[in-house]
PDB file of N, CA and C in Angstrom:
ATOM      1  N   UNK A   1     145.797  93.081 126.135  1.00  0.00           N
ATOM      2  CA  UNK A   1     146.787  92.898 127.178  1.00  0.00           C
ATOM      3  C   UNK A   1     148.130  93.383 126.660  1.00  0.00           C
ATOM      4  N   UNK A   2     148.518  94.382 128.134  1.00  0.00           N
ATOM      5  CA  UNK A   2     150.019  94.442 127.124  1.00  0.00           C
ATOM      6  C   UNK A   2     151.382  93.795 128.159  1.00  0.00           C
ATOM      7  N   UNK A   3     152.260  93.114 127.155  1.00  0.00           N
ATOM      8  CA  UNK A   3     153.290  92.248 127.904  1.00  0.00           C
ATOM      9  C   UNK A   3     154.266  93.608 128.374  1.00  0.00           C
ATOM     10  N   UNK A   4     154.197  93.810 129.515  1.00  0.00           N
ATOM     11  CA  UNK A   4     155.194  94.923 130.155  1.00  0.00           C
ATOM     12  C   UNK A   4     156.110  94.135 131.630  1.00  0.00           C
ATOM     13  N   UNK A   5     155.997  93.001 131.541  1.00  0.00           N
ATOM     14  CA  UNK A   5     156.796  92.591 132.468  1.00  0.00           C
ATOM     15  C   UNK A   5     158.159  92.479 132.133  1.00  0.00           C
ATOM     16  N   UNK A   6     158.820  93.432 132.824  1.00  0.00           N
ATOM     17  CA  UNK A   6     160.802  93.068 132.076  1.00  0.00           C
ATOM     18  C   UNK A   6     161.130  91.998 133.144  1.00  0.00           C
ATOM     19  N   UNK A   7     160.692  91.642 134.023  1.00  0.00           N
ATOM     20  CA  UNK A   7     161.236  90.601 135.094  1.00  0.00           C
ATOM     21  C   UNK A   7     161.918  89.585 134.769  1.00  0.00           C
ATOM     22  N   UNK A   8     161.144  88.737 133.791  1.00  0.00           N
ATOM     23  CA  UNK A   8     161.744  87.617 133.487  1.00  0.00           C
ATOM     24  C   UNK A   8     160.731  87.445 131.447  1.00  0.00           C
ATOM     25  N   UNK A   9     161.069  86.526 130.934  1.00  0.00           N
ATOM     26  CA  UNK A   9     161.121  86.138 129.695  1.00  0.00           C
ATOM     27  C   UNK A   9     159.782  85.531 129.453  1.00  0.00           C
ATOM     28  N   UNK A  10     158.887  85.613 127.995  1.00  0.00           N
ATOM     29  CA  UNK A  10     158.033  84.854 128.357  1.00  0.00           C
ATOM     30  C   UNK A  10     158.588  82.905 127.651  1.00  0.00           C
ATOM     31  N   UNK A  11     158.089  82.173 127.942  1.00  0.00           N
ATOM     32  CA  UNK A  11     158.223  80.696 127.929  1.00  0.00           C
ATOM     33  C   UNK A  11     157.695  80.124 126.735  1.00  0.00           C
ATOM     34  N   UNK A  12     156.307  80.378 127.499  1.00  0.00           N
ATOM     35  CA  UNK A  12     155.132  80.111 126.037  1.00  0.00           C
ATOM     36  C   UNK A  12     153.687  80.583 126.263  1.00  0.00           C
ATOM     37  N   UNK A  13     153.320  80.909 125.130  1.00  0.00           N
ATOM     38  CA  UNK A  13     152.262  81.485 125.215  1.00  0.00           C
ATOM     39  C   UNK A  13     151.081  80.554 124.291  1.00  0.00           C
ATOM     40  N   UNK A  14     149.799  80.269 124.445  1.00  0.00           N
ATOM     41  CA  UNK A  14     149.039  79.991 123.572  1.00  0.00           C
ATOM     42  C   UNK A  14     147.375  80.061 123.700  1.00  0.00           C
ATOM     43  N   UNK A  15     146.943  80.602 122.997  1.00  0.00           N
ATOM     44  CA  UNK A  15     145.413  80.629 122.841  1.00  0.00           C
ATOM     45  C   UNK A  15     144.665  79.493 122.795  1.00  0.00           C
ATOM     46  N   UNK A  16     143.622  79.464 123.855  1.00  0.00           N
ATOM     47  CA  UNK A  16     142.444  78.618 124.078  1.00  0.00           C
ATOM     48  C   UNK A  16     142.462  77.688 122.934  1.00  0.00           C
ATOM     49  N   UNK A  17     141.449  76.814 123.014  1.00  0.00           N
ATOM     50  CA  UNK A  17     140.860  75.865 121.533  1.00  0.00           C
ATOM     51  C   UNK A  17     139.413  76.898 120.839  1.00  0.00           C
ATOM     52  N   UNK A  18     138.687  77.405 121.988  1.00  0.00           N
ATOM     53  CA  UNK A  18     137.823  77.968 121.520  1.00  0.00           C
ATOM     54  C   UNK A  18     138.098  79.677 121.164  1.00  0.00           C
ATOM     55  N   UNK A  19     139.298  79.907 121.073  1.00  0.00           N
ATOM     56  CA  UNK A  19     139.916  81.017 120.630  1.00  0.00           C
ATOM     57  C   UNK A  19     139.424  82.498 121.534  1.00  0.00           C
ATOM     58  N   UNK A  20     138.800  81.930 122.681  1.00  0.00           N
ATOM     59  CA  UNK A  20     138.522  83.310 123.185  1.00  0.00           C
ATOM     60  C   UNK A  20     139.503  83.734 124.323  1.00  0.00           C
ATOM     61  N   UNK A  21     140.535  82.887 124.921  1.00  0.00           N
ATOM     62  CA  UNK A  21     141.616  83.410 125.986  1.00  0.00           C
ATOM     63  C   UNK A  21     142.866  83.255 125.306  1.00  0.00           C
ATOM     64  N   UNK A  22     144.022  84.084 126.233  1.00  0.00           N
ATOM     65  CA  UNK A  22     145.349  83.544 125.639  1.00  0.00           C
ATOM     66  C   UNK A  22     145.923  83.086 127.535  1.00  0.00           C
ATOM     67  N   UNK A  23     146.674  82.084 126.868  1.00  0.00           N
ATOM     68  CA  UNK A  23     147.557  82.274 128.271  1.00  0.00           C
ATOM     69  C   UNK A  23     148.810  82.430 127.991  1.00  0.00           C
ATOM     70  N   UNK A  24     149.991  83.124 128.740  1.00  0.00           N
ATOM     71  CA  UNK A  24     150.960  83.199 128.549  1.00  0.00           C
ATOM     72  C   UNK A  24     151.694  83.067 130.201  1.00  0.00           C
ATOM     73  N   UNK A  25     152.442  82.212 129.770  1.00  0.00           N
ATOM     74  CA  UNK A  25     153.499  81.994 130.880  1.00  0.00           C
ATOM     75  C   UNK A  25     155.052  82.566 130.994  1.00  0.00           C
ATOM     76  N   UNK A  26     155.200  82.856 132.200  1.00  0.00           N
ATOM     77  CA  UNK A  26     156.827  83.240 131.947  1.00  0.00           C
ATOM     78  C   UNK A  26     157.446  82.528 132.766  1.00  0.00           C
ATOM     79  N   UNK A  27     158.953  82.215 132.584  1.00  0.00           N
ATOM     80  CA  UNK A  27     159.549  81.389 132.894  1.00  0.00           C
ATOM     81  C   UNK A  27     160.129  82.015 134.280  1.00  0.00           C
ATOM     82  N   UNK A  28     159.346  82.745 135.236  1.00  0.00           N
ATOM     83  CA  UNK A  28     159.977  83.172 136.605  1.00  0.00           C
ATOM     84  C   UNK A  28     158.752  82.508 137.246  1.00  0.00           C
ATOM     85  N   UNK A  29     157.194  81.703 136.597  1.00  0.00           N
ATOM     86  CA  UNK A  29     156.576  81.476 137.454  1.00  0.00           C
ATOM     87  C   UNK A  29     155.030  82.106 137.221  1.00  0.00           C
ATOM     88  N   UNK A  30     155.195  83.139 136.545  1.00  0.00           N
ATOM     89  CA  UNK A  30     153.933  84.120 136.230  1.00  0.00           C
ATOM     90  C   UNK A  30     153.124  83.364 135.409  1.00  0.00           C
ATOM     91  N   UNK A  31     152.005  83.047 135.387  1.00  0.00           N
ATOM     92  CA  UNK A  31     151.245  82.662 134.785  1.00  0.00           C
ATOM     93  C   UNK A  31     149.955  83.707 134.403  1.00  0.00           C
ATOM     94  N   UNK A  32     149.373  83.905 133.280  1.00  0.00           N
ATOM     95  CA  UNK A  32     148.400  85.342 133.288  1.00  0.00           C
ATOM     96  C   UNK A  32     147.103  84.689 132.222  1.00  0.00           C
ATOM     97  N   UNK A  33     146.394  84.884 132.150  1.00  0.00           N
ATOM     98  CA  UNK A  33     145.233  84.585 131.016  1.00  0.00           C
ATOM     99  C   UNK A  33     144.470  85.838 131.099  1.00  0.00           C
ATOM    100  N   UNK A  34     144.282  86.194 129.382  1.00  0.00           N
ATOM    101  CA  UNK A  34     143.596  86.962 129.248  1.00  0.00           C
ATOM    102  C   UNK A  34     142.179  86.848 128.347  1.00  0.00           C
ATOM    103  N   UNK A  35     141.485  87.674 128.075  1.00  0.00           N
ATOM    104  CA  UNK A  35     140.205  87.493 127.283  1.00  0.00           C
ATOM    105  C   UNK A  35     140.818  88.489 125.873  1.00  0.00           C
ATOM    106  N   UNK A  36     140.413  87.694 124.477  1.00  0.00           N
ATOM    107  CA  UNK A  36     139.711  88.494 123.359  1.00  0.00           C
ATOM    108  C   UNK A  36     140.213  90.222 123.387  1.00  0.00           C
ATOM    109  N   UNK A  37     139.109  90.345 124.691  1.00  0.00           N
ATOM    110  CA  UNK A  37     139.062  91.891 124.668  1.00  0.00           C
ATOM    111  C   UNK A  37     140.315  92.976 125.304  1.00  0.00           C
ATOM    112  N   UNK A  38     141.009  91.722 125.678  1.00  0.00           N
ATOM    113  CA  UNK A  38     142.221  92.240 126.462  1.00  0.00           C
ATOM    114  C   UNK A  38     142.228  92.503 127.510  1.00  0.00           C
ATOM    115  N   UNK A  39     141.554  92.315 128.570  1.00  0.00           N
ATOM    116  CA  UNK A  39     141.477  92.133 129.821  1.00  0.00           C
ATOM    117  C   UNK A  39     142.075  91.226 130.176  1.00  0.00           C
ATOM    118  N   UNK A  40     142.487  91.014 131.537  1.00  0.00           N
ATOM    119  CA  UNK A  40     142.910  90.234 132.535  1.00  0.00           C
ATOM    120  C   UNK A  40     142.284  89.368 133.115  1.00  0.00           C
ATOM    121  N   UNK A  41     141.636  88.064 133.304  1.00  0.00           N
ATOM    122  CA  UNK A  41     141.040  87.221 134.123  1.00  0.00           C
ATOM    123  C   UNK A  41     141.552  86.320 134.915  1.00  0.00           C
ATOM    124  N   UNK A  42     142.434  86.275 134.656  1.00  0.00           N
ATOM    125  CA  UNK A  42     143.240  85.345 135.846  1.00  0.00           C
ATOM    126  C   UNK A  42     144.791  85.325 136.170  1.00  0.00           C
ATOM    127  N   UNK A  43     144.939  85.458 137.012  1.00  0.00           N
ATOM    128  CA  UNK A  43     146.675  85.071 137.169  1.00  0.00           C
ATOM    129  C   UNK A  43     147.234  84.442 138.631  1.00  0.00           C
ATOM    130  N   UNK A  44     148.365  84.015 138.427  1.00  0.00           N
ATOM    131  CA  UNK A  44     148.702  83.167 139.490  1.00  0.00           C
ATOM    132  C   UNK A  44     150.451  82.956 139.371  1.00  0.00           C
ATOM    133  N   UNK A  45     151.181  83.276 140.481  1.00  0.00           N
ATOM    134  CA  UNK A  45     152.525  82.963 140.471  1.00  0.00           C
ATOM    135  C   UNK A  45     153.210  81.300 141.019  1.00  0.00           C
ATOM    136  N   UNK A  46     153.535  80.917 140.377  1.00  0.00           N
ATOM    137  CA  UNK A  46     153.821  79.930 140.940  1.00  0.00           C
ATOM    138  C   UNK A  46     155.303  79.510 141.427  1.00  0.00           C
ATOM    139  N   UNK A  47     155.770  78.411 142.537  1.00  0.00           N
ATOM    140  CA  UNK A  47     157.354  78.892 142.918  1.00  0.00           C
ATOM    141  C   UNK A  47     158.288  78.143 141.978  1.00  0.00           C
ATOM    142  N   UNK A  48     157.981  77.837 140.852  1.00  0.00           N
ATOM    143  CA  UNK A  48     158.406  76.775 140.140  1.00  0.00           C
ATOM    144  C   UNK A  48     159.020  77.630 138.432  1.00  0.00           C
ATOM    145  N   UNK A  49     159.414  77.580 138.165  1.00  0.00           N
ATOM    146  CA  UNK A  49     160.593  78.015 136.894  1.00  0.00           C
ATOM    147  C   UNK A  49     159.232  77.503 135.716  1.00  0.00           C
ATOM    148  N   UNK A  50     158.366  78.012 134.710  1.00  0.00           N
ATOM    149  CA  UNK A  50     157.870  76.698 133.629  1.00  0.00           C
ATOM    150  C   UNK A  50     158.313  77.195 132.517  1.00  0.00           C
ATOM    151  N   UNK A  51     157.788  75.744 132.188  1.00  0.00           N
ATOM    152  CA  UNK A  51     158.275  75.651 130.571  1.00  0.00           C
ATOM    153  C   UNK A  51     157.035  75.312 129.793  1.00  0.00           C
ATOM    154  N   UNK A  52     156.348  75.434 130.125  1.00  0.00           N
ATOM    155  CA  UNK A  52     155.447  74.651 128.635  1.00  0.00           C
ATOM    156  C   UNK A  52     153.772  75.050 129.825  1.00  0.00           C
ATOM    157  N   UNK A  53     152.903  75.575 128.542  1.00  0.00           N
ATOM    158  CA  UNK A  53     151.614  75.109 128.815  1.00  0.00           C
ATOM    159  C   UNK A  53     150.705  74.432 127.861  1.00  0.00           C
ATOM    160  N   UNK A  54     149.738  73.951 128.187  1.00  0.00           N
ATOM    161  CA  UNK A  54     148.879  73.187 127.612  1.00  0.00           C
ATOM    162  C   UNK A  54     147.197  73.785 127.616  1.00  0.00           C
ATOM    163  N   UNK A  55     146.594  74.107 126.836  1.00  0.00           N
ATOM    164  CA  UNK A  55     144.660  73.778 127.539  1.00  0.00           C
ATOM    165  C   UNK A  55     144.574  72.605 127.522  1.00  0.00           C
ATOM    166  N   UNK A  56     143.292  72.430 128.214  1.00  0.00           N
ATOM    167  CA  UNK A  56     142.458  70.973 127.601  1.00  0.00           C
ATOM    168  C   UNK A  56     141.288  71.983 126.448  1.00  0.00           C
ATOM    169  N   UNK A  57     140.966  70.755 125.949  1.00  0.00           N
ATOM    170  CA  UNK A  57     139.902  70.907 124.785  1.00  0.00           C
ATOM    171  C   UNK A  57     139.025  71.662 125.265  1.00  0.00           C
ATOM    172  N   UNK A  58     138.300  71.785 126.389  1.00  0.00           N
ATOM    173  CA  UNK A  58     136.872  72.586 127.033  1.00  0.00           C
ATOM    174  C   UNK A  58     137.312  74.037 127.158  1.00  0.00           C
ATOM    175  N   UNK A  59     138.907  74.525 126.561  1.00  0.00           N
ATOM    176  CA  UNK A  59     139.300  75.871 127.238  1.00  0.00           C
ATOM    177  C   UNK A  59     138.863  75.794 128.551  1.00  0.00           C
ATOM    178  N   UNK A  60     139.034  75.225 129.872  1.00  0.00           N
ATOM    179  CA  UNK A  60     138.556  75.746 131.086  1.00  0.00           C
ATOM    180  C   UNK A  60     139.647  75.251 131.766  1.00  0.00           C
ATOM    181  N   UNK A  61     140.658  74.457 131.287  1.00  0.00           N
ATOM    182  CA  UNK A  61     141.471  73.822 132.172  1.00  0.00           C
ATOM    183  C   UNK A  61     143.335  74.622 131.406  1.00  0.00           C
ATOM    184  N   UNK A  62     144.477  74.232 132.308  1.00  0.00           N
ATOM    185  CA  UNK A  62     145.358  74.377 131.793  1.00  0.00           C
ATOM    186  C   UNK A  62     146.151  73.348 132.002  1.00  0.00           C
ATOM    187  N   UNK A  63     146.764  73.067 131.414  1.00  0.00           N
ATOM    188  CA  UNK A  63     148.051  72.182 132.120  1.00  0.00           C
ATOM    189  C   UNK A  63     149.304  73.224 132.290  1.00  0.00           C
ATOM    190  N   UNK A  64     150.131  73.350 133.269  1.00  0.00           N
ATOM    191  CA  UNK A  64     151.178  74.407 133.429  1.00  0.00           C
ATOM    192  C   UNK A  64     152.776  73.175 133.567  1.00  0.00           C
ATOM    193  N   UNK A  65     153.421  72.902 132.773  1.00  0.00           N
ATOM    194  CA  UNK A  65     154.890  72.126 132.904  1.00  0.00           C
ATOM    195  C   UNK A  65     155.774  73.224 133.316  1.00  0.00           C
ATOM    196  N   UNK A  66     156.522  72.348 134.515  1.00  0.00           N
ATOM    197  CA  UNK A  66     157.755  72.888 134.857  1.00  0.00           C
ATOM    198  C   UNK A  66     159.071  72.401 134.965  1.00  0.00           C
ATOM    199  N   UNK A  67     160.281  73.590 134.971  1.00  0.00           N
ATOM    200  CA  UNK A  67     161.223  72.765 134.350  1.00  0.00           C
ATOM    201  C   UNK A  67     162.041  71.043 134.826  1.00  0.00           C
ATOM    202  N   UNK A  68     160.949  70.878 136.007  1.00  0.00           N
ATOM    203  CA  UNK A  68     161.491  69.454 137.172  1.00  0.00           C
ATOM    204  C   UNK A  68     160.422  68.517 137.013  1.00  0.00           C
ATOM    205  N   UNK A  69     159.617  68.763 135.393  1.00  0.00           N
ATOM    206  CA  UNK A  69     158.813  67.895 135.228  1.00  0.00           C
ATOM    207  C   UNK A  69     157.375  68.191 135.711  1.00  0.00           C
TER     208      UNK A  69
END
């Protein structure tokens, strides 16, 4: 995956537990997960500013924090 978004900043970024996705969030809302191989599998904008993500342990879940809690 390559980070080419100049839009906005990224927040935080962090890899799965089982080390095979990354997610990275940016702080305009973008949320992106990718695979290992560098592909794209998921993404989603959200209308909310974040700050912080989380997995859960199963890698299948995320937690996404934003900046209003």
């Amino acid at each position: 995956m390559v980070n080419n978004r100049k839009a906005s900043f990224v927040k935080d970024m962090k890899w799965s537990p089982d080390g095979t996705k990354i997610c990275i969030a940016y702080e305009d809302g973008n949320v992106i997960v990718g695979g290992v191989e560098g592909n794209r599998k998921w993404g989603k904008e959200y209308p909310h500013r974040v700050a912080m993500i989380s997995w859960a342990p199963s890698s299948k879940e995320l937690m996404i924090g934003t900046n209003n809690g």
